[in-house]
Every structure is written in structure tokens, then in C-alpha cells.
PDB file of N, CA and C in Angstrom:
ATOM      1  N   UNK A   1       4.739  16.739  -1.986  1.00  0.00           N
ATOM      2  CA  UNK A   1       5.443  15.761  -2.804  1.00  0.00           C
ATOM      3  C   UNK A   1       5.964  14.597  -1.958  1.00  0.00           C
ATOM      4  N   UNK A   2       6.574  15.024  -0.680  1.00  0.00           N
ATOM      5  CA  UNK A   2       6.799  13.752  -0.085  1.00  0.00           C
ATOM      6  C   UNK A   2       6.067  12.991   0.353  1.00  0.00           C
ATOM      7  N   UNK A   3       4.473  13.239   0.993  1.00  0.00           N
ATOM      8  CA  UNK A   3       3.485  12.831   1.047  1.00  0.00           C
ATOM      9  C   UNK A   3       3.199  11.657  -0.181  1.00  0.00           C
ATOM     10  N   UNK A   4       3.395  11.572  -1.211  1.00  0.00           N
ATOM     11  CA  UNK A   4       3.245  11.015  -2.414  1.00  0.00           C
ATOM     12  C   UNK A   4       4.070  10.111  -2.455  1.00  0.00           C
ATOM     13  N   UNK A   5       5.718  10.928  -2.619  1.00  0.00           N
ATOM     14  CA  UNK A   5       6.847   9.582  -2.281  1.00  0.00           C
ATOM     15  C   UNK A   5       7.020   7.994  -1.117  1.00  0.00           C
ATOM     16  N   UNK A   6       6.084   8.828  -0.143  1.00  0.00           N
ATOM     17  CA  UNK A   6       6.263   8.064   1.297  1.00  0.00           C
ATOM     18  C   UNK A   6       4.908   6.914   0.637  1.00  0.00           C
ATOM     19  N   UNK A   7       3.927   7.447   0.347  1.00  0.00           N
ATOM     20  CA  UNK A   7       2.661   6.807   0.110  1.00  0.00           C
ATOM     21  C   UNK A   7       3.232   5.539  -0.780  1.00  0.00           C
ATOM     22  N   UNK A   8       4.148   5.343  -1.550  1.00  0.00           N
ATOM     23  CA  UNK A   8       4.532   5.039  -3.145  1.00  0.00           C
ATOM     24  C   UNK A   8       5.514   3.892  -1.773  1.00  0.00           C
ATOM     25  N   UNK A   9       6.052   4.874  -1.675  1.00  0.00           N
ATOM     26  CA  UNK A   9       7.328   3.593  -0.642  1.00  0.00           C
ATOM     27  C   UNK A   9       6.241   2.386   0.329  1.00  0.00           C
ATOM     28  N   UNK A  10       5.471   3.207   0.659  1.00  0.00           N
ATOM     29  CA  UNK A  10       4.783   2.653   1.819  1.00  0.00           C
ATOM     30  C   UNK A  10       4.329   1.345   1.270  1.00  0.00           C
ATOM     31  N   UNK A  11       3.692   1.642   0.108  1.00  0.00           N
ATOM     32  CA  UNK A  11       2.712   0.600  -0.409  1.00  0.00           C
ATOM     33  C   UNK A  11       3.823  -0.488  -1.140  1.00  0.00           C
ATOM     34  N   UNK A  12       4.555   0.079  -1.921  1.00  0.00           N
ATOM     35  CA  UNK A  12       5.966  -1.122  -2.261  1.00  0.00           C
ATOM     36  C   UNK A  12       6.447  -2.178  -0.991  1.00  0.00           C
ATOM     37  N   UNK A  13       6.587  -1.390  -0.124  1.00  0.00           N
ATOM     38  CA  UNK A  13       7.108  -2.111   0.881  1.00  0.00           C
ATOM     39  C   UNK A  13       5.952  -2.872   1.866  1.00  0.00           C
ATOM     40  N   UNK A  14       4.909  -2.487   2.106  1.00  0.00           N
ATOM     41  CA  UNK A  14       4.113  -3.417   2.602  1.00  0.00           C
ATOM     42  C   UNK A  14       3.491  -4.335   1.756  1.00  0.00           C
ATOM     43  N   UNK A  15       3.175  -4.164   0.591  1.00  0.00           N
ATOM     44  CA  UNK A  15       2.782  -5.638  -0.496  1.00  0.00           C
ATOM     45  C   UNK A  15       4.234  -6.440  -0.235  1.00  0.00           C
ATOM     46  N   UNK A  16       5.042  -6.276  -0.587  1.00  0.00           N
ATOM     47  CA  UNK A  16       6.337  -6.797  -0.692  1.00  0.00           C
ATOM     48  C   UNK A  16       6.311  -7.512   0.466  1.00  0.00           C
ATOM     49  N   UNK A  17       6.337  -7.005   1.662  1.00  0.00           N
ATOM     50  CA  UNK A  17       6.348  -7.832   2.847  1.00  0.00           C
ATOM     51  C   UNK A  17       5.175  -8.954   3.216  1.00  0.00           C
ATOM     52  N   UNK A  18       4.268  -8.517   2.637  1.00  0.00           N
ATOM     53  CA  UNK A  18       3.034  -9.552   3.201  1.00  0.00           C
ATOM     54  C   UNK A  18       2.849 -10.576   2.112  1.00  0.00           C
ATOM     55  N   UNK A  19       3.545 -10.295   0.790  1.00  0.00           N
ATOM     56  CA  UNK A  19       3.810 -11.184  -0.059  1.00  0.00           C
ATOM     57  C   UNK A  19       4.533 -12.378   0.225  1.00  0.00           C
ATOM     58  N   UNK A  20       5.685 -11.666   0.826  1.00  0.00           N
ATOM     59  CA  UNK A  20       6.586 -12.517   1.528  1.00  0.00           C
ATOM     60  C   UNK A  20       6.258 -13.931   2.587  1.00  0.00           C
ATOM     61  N   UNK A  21       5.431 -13.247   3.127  1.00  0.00           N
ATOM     62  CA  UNK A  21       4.414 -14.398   4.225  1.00  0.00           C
ATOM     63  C   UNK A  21       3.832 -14.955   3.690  1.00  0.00           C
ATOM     64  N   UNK A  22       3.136 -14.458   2.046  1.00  0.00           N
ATOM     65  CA  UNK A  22       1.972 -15.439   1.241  1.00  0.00           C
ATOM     66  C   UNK A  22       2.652 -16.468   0.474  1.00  0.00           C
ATOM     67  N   UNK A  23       4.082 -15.873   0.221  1.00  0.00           N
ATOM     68  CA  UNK A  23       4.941 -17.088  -0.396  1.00  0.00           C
ATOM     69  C   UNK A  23       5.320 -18.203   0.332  1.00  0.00           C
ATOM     70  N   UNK A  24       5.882 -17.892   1.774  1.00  0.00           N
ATOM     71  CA  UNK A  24       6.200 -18.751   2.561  1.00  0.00           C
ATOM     72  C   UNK A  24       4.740 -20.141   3.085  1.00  0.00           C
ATOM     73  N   UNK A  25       3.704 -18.984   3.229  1.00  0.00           N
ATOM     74  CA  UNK A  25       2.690 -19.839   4.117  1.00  0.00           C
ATOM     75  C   UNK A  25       1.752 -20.608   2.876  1.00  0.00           C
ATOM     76  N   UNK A  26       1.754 -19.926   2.005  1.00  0.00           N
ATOM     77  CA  UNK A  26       0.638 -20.016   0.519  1.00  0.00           C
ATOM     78  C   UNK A  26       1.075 -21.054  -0.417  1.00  0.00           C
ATOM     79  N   UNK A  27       2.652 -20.701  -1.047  1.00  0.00           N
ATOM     80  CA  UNK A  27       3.092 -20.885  -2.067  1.00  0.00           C
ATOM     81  C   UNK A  27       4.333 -21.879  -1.539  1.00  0.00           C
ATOM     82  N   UNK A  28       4.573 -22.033  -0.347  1.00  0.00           N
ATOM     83  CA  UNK A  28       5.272 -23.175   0.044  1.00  0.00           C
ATOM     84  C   UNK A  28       7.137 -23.063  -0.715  1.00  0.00           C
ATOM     85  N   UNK A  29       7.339 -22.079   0.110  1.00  0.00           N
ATOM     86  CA  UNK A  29       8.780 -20.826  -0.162  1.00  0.00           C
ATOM     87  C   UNK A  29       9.571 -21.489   1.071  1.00  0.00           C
ATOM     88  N   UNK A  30      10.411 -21.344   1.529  1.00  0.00           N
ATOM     89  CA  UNK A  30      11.079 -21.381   2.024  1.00  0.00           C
ATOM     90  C   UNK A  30      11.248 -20.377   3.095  1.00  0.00           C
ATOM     91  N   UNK A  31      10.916 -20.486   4.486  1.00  0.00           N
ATOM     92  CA  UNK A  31      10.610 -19.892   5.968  1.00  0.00           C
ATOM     93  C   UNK A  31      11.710 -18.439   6.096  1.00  0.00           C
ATOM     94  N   UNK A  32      12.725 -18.894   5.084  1.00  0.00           N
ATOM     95  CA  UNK A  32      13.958 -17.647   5.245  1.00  0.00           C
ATOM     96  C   UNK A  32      13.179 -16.212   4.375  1.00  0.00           C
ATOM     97  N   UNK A  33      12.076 -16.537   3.519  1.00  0.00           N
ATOM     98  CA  UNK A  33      11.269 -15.617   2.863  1.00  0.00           C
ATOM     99  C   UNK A  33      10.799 -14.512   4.016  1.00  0.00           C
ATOM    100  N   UNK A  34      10.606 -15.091   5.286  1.00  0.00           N
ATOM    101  CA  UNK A  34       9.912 -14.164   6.352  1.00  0.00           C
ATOM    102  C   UNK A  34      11.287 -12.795   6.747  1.00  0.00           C
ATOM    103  N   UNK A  35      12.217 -13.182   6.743  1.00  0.00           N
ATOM    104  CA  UNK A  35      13.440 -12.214   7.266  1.00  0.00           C
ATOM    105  C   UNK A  35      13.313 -11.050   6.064  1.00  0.00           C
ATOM    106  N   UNK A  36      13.514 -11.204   5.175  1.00  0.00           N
ATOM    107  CA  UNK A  36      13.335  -9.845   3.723  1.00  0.00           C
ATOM    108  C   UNK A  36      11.807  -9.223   4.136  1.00  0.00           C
ATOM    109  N   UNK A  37      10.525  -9.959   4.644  1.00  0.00           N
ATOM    110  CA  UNK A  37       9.133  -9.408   4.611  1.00  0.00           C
ATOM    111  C   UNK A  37       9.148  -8.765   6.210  1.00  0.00           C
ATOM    112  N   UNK A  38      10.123  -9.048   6.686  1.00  0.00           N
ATOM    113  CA  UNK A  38       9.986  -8.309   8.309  1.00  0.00           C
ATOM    114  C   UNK A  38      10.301  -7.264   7.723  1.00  0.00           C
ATOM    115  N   UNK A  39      11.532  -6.930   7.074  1.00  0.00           N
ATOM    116  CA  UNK A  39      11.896  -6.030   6.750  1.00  0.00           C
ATOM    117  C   UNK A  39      11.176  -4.880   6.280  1.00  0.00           C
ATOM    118  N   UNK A  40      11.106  -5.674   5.228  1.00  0.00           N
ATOM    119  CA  UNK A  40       9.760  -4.517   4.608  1.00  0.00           C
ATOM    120  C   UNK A  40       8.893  -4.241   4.995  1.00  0.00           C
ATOM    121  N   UNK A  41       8.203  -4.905   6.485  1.00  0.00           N
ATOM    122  CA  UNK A  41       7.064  -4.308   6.841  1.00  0.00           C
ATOM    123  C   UNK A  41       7.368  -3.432   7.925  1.00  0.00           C
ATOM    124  N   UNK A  42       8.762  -3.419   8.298  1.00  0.00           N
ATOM    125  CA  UNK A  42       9.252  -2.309   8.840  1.00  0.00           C
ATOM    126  C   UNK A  42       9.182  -0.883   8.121  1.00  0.00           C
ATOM    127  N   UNK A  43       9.999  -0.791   7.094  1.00  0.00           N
ATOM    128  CA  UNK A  43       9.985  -0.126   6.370  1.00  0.00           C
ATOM    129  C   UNK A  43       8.713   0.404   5.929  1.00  0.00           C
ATOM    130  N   UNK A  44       7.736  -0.467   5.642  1.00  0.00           N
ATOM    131  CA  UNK A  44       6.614   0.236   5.243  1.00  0.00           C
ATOM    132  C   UNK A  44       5.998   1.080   6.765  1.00  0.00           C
ATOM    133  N   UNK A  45       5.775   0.230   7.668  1.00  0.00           N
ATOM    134  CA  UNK A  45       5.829   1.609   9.035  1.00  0.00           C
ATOM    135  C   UNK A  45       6.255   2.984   9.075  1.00  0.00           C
ATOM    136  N   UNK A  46       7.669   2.451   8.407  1.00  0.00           N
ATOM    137  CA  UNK A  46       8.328   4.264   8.894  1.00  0.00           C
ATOM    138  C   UNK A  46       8.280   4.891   7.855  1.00  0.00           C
ATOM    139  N   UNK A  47       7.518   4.869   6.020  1.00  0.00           N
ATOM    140  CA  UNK A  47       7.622   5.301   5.412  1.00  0.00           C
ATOM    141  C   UNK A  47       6.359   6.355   5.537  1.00  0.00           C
ATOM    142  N   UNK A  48       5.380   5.551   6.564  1.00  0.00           N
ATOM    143  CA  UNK A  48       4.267   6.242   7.081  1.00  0.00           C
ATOM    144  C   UNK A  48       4.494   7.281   8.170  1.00  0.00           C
ATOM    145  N   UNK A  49       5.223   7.140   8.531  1.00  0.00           N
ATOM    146  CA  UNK A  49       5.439   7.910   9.496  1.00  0.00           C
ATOM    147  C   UNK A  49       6.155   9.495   8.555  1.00  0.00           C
ATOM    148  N   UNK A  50       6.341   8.930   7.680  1.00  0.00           N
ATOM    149  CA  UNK A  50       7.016  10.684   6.690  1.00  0.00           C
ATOM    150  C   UNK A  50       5.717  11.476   6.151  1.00  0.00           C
ATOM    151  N   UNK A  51       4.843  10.755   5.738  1.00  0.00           N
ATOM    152  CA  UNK A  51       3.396  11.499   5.178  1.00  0.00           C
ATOM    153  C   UNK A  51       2.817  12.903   5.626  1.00  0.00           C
ATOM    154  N   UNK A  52       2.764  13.554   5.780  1.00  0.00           N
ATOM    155  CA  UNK A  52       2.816  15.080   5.575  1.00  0.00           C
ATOM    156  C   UNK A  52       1.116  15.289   6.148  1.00  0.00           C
ATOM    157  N   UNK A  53       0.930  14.588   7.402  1.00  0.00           N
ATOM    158  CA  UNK A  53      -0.520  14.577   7.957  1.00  0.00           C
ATOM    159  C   UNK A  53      -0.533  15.495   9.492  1.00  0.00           C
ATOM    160  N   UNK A  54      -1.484  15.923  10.000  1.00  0.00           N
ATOM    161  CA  UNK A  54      -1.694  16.372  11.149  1.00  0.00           C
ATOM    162  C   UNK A  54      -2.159  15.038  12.460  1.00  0.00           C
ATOM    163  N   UNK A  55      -2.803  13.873  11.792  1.00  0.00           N
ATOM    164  CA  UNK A  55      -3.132  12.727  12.517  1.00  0.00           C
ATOM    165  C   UNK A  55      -2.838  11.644  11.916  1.00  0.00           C
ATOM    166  N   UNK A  56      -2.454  10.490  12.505  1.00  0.00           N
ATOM    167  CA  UNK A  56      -2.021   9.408  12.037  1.00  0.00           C
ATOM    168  C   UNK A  56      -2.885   8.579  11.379  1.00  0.00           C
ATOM    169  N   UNK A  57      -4.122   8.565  11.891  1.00  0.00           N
ATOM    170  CA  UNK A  57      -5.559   7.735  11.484  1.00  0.00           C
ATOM    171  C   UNK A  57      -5.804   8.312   9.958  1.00  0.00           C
ATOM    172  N   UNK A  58      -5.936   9.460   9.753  1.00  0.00           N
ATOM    173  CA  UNK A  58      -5.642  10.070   8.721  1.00  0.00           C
ATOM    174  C   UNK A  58      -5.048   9.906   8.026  1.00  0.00           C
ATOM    175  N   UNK A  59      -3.697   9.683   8.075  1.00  0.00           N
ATOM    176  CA  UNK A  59      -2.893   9.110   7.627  1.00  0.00           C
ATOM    177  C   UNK A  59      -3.113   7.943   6.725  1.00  0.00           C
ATOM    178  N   UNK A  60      -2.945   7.004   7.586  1.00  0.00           N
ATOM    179  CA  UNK A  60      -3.569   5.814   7.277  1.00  0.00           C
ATOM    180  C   UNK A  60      -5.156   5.367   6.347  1.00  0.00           C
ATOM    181  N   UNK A  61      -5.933   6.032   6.616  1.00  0.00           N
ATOM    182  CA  UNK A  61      -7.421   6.062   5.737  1.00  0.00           C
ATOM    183  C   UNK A  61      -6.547   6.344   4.831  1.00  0.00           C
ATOM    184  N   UNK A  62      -6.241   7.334   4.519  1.00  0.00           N
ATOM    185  CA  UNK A  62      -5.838   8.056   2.844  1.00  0.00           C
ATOM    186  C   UNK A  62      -4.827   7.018   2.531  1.00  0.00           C
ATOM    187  N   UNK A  63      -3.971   6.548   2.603  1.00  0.00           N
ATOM    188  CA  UNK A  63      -2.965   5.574   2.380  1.00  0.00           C
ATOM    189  C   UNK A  63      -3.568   4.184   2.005  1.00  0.00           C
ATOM    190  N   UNK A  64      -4.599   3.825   2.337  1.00  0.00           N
ATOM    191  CA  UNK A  64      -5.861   2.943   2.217  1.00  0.00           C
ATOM    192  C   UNK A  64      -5.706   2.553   0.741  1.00  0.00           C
ATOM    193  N   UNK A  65      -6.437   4.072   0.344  1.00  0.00           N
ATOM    194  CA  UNK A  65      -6.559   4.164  -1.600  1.00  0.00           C
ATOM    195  C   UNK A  65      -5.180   3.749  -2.069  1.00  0.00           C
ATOM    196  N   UNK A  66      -4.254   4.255  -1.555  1.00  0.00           N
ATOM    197  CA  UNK A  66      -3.173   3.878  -2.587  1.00  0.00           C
ATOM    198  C   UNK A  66      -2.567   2.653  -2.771  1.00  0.00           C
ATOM    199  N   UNK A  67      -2.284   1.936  -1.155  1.00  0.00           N
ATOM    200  CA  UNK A  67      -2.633   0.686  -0.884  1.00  0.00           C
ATOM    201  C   UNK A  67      -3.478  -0.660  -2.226  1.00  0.00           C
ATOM    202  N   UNK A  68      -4.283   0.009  -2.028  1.00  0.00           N
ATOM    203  CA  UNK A  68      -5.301  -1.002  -3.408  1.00  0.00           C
ATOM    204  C   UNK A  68      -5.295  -0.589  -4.585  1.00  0.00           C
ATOM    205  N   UNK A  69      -4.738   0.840  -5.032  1.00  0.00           N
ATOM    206  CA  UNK A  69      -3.947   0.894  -6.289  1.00  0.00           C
ATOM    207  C   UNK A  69      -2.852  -0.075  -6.461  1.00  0.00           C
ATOM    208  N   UNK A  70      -1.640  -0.115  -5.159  1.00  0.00           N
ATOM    209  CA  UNK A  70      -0.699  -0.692  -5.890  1.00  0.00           C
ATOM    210  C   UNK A  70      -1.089  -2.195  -5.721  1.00  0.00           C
ATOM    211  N   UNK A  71      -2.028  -2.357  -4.573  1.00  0.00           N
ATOM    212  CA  UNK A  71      -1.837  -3.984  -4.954  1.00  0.00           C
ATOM    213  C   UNK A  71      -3.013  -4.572  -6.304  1.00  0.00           C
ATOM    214  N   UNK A  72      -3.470  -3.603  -7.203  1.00  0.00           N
ATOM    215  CA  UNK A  72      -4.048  -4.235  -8.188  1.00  0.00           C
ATOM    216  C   UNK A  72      -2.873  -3.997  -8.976  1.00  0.00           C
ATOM    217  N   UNK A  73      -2.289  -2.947  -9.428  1.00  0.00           N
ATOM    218  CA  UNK A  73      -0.495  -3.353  -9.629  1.00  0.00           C
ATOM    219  C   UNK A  73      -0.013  -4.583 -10.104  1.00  0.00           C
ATOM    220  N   UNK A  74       0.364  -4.780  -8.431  1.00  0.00           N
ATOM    221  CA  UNK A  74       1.036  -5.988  -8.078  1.00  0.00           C
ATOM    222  C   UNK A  74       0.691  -7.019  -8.497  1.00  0.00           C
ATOM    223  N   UNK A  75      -1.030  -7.234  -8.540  1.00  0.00           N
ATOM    224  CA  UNK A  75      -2.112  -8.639  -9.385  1.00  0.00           C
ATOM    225  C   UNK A  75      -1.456  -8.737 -10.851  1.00  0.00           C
ATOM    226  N   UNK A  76      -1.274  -7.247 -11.303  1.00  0.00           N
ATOM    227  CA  UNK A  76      -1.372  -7.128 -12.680  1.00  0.00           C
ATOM    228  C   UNK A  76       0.367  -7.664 -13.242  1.00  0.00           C
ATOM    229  N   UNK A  77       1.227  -7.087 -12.585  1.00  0.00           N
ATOM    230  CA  UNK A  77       2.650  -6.716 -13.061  1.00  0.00           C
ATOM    231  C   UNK A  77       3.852  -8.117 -12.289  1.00  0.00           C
ATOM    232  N   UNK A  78       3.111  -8.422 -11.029  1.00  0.00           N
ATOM    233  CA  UNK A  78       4.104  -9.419 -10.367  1.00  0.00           C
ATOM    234  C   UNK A  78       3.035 -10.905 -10.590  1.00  0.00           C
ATOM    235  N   UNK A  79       2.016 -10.829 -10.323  1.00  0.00           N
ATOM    236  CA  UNK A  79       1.548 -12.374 -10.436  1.00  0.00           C
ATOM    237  C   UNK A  79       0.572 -12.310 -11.929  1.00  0.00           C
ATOM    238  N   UNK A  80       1.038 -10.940 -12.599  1.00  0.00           N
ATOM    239  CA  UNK A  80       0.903 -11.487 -14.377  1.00  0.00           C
ATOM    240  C   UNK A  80      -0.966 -11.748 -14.372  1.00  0.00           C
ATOM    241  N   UNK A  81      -1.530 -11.469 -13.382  1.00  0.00           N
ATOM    242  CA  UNK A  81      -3.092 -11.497 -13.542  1.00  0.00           C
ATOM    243  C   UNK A  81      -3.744  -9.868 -13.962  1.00  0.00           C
ATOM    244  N   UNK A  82      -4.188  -9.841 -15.027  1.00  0.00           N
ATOM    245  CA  UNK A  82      -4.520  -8.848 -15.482  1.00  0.00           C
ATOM    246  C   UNK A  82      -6.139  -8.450 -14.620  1.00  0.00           C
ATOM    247  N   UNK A  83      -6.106  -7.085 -14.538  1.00  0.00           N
ATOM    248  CA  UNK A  83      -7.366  -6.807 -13.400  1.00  0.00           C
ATOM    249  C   UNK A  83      -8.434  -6.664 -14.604  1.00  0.00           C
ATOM    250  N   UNK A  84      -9.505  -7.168 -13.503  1.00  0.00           N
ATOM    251  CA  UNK A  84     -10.960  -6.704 -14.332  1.00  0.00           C
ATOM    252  C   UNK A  84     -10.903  -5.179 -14.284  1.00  0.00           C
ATOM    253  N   UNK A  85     -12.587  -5.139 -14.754  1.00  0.00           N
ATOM    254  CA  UNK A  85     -13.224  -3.578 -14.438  1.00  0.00           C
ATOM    255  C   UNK A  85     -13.309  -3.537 -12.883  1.00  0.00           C
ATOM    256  N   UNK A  86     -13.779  -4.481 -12.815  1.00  0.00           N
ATOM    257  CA  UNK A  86     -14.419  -4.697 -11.235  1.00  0.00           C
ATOM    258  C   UNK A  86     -13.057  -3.882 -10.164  1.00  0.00           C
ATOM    259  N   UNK A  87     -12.214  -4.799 -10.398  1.00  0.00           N
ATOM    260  CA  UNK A  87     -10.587  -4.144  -9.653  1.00  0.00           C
ATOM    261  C   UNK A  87     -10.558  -2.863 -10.114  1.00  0.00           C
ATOM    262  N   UNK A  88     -10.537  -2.361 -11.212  1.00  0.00           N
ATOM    263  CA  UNK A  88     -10.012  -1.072 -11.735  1.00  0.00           C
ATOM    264  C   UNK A  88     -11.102   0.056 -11.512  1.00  0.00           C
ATOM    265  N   UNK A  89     -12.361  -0.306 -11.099  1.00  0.00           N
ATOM    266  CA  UNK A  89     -13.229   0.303 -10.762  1.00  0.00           C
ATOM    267  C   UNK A  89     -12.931   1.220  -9.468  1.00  0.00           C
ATOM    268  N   UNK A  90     -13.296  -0.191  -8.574  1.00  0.00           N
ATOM    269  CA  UNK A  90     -13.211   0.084  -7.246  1.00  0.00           C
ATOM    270  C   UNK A  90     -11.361   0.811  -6.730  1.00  0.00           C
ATOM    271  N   UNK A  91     -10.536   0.660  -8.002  1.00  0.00           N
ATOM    272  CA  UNK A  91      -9.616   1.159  -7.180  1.00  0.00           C
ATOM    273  C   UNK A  91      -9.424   2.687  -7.485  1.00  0.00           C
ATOM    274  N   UNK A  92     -10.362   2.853  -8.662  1.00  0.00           N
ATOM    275  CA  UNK A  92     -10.717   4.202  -8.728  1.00  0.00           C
ATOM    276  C   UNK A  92     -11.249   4.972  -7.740  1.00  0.00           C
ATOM    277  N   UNK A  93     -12.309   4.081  -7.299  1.00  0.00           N
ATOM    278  CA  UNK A  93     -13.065   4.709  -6.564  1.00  0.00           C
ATOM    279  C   UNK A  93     -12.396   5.051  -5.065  1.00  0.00           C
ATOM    280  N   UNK A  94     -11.449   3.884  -4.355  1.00  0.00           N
ATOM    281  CA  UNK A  94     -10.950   4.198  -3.758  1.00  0.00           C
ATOM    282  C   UNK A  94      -9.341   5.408  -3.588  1.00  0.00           C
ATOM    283  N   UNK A  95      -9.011   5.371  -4.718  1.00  0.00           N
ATOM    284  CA  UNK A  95      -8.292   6.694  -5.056  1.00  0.00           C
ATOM    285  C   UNK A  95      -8.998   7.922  -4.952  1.00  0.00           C
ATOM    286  N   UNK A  96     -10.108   7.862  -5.080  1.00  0.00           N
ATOM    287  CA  UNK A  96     -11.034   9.269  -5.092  1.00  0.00           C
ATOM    288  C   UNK A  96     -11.405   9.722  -3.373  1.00  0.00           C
ATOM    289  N   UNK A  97     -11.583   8.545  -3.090  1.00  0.00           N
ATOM    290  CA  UNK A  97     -11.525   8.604  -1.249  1.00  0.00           C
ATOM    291  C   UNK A  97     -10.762   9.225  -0.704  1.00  0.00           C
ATOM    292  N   UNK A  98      -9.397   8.668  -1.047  1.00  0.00           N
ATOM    293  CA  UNK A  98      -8.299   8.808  -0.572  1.00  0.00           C
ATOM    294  C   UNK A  98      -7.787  10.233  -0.325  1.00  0.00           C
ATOM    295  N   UNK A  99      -8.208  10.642  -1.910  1.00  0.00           N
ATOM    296  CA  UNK A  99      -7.711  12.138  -1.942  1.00  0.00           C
ATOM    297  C   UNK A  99      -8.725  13.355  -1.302  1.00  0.00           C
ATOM    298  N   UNK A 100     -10.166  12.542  -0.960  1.00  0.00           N
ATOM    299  CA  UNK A 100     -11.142  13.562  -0.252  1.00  0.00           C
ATOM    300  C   UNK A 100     -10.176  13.717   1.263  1.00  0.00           C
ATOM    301  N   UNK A 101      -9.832  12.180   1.850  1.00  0.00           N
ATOM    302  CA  UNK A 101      -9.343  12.453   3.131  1.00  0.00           C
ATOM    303  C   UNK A 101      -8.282  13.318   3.236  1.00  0.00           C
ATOM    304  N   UNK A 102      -7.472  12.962   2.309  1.00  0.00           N
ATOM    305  CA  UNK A 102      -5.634  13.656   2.683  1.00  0.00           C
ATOM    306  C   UNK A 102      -5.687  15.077   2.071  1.00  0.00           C
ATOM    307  N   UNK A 103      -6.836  15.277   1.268  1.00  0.00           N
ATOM    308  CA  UNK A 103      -6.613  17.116   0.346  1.00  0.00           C
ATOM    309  C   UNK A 103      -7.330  18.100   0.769  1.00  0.00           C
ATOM    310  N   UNK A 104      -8.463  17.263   1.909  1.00  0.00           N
ATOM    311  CA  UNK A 104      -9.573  18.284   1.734  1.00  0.00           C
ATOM    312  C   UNK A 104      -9.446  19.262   2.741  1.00  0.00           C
ATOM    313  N   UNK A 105     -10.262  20.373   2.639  1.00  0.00           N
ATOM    314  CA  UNK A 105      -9.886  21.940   3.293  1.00  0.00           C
ATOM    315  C   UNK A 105     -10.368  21.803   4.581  1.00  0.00           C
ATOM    316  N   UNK A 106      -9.609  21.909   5.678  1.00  0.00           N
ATOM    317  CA  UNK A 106      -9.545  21.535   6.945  1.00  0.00           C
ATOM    318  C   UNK A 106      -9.805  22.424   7.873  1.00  0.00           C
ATOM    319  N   UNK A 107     -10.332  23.123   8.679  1.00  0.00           N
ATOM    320  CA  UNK A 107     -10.304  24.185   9.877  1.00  0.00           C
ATOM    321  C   UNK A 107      -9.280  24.301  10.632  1.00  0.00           C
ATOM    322  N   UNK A 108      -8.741  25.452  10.766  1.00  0.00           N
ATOM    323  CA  UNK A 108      -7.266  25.230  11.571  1.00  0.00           C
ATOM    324  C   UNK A 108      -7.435  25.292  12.893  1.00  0.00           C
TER     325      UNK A 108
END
């Protein structure tokens, strides 16, 4: 379960942060936007670091999928762009990845 929670934090907090840079550098925000997105991309670091893995790389691949779940999300719910199939496809597909890497039956 925490594996799940951390994944959920992880991905909040790293869209959030790199958003932050796309507002400032993209959308022409105001440079103080970068101090809240440091943050969060801190945060998204150490939320990875809770994930319930034996290797970090691992880690990370599987975190991948969820990653592009939430940022079709984020397309959909914060910048109000509703996803194609195309998005909702592939983020299926990459959810299905995700869970081969982080679930599957391992040799001890």
C-alpha cells in the first residue's frame, strides 16, 4: 500500500514541480514560480525513495507508468485538455508495464 501512496505522491509532486518551470520558462510566470517547483521536485525524490522495491532502477521503470497516468491527468483536470484515445491508450499500456516490473514473481 505504501508503494502506491509514495507512487501517487511522487507523481503529484514531480508534475507539479516541472510545471512550475513550464510556467515560468513557457507561460511567462513569474521566476519566484521556480522556489514552490524546487520544492516539489524535492519531494518527489524522497517520495521515491519510500516505494517498497529491492532496486532503485526498478523503482523508477515502474513509477514510469504512473508518471504518464498522472500526467494525462494533469492534461485532462489542470490544463482542461481532454485526452484522446491515443493518450488513454498508451497510458494503459504503460500502466500494464509498470505493474509487470513492480509485481512480478522474482527469485530470491
Amino acid at each position: 500500500m505504501i508503494t502506491i501512496v509514495a507512487y501517487i505522491g511522487a507523481a503529484l509532486a514531480e508534475i507539479a514541480g516541472c510545471f512550475a518551470f513550464w510556467a515560468w520558462l513557457r507561460l511567462d510566470k513569474s521566476a519566484m514560480w521556480v522556489i514552490p517547483g524546487t520544492i516539489s521536485l524535492a519531494l518527489f525524490a524522497y517520495f521515491l525513495t519510500l516505494v517498497e522495491s529491492d532496486a532503485a532502477g526498478r523503482a523508477y521503470a515502474a513509477y514510469g507508468g504512473v508518471y504518464i497516468v498522472a500526467s494525462v491527468l494533469w492534461l485532462w483536470l489542470i490544463e482542461g485538455q481532454a485526452p484522446d484515445r491515443w493518450d488513454l491508450l498508451g497510458a494503459a499500456v504503460c500502466v500494464v508495464g509498470a505493474a509487470i516490473i513492480l509485481f512480478a514473481p522474482r527469485a530470491a
